[in-house]
Protein backbone atom coordinates (compact mmCIF):
# COMPACT_ATOMS: atom_id res chain seq x y z
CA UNK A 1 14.65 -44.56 120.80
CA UNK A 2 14.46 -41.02 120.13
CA UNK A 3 11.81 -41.31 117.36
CA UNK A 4 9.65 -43.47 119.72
CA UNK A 5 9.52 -41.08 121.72
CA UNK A 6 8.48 -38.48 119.62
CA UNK A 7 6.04 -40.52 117.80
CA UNK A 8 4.80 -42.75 121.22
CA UNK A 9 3.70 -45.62 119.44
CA UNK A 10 1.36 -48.84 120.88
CA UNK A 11 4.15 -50.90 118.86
CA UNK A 12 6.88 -51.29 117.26
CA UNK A 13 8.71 -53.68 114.96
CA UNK A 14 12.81 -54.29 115.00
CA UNK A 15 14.11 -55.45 110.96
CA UNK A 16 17.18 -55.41 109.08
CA UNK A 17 19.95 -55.46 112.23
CA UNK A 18 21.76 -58.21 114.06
CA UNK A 19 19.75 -60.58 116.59
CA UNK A 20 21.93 -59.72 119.47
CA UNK A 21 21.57 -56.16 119.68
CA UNK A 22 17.89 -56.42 118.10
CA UNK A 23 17.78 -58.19 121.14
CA UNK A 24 18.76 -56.14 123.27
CA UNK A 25 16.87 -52.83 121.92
CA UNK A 26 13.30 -54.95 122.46
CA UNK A 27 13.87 -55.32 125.85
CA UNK A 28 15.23 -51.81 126.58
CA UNK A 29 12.19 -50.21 124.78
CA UNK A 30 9.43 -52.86 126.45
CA UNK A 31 11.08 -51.81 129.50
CA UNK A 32 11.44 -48.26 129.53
CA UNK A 33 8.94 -47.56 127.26
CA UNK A 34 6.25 -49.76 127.77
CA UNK A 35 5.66 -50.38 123.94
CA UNK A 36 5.04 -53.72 122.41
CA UNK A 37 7.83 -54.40 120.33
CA UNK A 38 8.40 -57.45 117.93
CA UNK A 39 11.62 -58.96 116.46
CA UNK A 40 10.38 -61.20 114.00
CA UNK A 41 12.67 -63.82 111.70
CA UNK A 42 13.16 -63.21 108.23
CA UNK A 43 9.80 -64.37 106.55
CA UNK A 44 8.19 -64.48 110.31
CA UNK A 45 4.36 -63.50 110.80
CA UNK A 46 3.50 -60.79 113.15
CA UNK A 47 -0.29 -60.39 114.43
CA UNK A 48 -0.37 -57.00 115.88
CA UNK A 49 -3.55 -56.60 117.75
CA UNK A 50 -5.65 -54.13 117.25
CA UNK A 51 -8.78 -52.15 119.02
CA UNK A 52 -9.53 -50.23 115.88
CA UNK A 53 -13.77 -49.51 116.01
CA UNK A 54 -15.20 -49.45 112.46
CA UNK A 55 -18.12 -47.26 112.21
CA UNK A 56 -20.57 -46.78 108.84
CA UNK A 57 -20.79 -42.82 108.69
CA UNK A 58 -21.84 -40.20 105.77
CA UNK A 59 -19.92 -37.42 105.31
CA UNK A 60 -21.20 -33.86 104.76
CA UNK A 61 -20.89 -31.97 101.60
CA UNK A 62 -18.86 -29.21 103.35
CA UNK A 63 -16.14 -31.74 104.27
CA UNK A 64 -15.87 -34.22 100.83
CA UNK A 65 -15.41 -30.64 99.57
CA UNK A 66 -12.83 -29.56 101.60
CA UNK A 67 -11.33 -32.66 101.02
CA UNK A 68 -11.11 -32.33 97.34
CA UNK A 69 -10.75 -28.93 96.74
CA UNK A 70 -6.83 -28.03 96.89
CA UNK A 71 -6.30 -25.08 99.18
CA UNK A 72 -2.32 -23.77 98.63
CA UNK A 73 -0.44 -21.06 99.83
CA UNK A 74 2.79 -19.97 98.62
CA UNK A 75 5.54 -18.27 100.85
CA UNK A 76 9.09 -17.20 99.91
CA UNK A 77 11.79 -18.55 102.53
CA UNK A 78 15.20 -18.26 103.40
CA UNK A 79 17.71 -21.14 104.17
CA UNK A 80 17.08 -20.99 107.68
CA UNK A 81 13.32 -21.34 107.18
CA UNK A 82 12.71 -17.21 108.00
CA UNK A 83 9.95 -16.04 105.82
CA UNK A 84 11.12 -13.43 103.16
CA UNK A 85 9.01 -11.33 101.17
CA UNK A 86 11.08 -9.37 98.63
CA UNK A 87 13.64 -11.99 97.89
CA UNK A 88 12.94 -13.15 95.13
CA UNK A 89 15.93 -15.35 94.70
CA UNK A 90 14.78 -17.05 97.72
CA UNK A 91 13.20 -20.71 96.94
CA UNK A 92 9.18 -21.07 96.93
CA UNK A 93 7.41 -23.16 99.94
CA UNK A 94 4.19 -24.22 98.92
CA UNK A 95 1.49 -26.16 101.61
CA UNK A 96 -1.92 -27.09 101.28
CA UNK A 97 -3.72 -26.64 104.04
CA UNK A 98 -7.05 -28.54 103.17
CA UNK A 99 -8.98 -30.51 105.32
CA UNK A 100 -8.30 -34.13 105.91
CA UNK A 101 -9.87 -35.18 108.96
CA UNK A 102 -13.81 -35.20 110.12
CA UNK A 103 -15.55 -34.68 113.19
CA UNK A 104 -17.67 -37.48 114.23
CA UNK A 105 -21.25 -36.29 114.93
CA UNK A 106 -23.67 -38.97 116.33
CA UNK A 107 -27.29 -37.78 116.64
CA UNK A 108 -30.11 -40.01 117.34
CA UNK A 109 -27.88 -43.30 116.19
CA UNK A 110 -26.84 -41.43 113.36
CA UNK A 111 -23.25 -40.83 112.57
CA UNK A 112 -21.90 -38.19 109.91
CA UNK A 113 -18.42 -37.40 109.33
CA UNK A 114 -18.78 -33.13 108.90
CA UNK A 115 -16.34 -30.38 108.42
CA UNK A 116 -14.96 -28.52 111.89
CA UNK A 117 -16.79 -25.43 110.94
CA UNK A 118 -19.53 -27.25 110.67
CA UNK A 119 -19.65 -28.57 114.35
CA UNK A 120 -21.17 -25.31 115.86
CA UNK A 121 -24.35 -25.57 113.75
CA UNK A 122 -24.53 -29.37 114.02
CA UNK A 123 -24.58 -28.80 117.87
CA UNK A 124 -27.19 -25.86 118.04
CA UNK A 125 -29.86 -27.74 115.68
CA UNK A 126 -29.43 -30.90 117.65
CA UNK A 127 -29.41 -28.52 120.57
CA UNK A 128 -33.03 -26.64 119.91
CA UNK A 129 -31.22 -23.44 118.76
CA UNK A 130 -28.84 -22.86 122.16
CA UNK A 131 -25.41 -23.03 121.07
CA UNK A 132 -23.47 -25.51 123.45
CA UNK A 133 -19.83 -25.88 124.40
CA UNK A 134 -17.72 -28.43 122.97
CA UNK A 135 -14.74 -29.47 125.12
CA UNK A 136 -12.84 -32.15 124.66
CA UNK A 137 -10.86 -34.72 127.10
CA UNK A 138 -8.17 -37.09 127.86
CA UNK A 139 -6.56 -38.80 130.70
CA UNK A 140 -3.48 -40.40 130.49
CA UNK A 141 -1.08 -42.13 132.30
CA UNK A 142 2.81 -40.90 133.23
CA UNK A 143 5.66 -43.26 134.66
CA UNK A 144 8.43 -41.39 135.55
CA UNK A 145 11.50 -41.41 138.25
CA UNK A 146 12.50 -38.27 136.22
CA UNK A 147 8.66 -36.27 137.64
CA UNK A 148 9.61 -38.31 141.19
CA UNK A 149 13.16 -36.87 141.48
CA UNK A 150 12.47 -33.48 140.44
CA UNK A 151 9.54 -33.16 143.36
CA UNK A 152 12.01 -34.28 145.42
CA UNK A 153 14.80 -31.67 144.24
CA UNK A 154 12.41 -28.82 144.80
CA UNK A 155 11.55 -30.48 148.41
CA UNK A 156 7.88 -30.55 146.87
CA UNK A 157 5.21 -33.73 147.15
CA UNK A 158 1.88 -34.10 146.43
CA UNK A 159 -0.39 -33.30 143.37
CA UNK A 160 0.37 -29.74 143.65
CA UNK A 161 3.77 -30.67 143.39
CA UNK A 162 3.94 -32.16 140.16
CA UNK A 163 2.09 -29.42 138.74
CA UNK A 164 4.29 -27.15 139.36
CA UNK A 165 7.15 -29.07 137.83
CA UNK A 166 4.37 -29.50 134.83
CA UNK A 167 4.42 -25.56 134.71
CA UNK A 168 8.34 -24.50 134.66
CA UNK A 169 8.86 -27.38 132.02
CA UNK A 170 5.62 -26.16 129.97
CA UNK A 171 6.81 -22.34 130.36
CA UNK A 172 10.50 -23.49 128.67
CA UNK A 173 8.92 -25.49 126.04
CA UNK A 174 6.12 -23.19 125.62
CA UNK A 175 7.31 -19.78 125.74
CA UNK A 176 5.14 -18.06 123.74
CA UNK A 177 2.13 -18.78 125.71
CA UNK A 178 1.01 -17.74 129.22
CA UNK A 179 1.09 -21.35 131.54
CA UNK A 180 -1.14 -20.41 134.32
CA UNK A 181 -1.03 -22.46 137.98
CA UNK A 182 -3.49 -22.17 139.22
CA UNK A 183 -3.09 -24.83 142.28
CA UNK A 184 -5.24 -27.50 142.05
CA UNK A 185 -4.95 -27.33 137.96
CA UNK A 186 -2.76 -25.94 135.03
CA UNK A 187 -4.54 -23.51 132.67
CA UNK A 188 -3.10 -22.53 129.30
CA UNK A 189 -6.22 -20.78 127.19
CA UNK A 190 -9.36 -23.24 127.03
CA UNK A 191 -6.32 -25.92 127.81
CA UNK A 192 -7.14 -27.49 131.35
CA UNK A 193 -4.86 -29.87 132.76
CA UNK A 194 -4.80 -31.81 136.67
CA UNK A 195 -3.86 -35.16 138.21
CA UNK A 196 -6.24 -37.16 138.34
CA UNK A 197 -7.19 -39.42 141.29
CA UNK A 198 -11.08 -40.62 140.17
CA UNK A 199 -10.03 -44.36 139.12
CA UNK A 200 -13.12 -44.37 137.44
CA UNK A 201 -12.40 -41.56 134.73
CA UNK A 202 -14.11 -41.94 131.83
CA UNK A 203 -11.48 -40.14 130.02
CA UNK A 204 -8.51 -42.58 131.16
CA UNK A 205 -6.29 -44.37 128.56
CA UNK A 206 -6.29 -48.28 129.24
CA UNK A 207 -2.52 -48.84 128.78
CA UNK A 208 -0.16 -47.65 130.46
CA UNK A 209 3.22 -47.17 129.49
CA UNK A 210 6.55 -47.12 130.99
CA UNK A 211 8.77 -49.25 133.99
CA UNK A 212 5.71 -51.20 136.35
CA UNK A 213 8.48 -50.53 139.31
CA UNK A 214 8.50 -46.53 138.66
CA UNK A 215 4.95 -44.51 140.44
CA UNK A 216 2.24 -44.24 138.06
CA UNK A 217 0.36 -40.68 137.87
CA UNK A 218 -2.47 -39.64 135.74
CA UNK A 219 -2.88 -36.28 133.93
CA UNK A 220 -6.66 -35.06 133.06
CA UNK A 221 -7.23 -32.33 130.40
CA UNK A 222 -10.14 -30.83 128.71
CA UNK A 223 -10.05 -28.09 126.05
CA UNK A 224 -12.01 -26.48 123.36
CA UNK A 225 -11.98 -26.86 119.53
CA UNK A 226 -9.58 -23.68 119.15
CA UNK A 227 -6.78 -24.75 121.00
CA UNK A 228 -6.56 -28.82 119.66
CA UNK A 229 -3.40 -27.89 118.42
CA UNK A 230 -1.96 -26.19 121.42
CA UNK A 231 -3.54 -29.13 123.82
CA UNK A 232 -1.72 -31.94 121.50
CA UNK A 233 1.53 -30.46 121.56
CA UNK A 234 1.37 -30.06 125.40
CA UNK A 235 0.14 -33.38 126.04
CA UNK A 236 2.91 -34.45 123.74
CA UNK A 237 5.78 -32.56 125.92
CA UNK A 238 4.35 -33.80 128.70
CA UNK A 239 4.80 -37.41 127.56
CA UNK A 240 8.22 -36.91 126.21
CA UNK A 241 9.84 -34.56 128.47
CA UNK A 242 9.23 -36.33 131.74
């Protein structure tokens, strides 16, 4: 249960343990979870579906190169994982940071898979030479009597509510950054987040998770390219903590 919920996946398969309590698990995570889960026989077909969206792209130069090209640093660390830099009986770490992932660019039915730092130049020659803001979004759904009870502890309701039991759980998990509340929204750098009531939000995941008897609130967020690693390890708190 624990690693589902770190992981949050659309499914999940049960092998290798007795039927009864196999059983039992598949229900407990369909139910509390709201992931498909699947407890096949031994030699038993799954069909897991899928919405995966194949798209015919090029890649840019920049990026197969990044891709290929190994990029490794080396740090010397102690037991307890505290970086040391004259013990040299400490053992080596050594990551490689190169890039993995593109940035689909679609101009004029076009698509190209280019590098990140590529992005800002992509946008201004598609954009006539003004350099234009990229921010992205998500909406996504929360179902929680743990969000409900802790309004109600604090003798809170309303949207504003839950965002301020968003911020004191985001300022313990986060403590090294500033969580601003700003009322109507939570700001944490280019990070934007605010319930969403616009049922129509073009941003808003299709499945939602969790009990169908618990209240179902959506969560809005935008940020920019710098902060994608800040923004996905908020959004994942907020799905995991609450």
């Amino acid at each position: 249960m624990d690693l589902l919920k770190f992981l949050s996946p659309k499914h999940a398969m049960l092998v290798h343990g007795e039927k009864p309590r196999m059983s039992i698990l598949k229900k407990k995570i369909e139910s509390e979870m709201g992931i498909m889960c699947y407890d096949p026989l031994n030699g038993g077909l799954v069909k897991i579906p899928s919405a995966t969206v194949h798209v015919k792209a090029q890649t840019s130069d920049s990026f197969a190169k990044s891709c290929q090209s190994p990029n490794f640093s080396l740090s010397r660390c102690s037991t307890s994982g505290a970086v040391l830099s004259t013990d040299l009986a400490s053992p080596l770490t050594v990551t490689d940071d190169r890039v993995g992932e593109a940035i689909l660019f679609v101009d004029g039915g076009k698509a190209r898979g280019v590098h990140k730092d590529e992005l800002e130049l992509e946008l201004i020659v598609s954009g006539e030479g003004k350099p234009q803001v990229v921010l992205f979004g998500h909406c996504f759904p929360i179902r929680s009597k743990n969000l409900t009870n802790a309004t109600g502890r604090l003798g809170l309701s309303g949207s504003r509510s839950l965002l301020k039991v968003l911020a004191l759980e985001l300022s313990h998990l986060f403590p090294q950054v500033d969580v601003q509340n700003m009322g109507d929204f939570l700001q944490v750098g280019s990070f934007i987040l605010s319930v969403c009531t616009n049922a129509g939000c073009t941003r808003r995941s299709s499945e939602v998770p969790g009990d169908p008897s618990t209240t179902c609130t959506y969560f809005c967020c935008s940020w920019c390219m710098e902060d994608e690693k800040l923004a996905l390890a908020i959004i994942s708190s907020v799905r995991n903590s609450l």
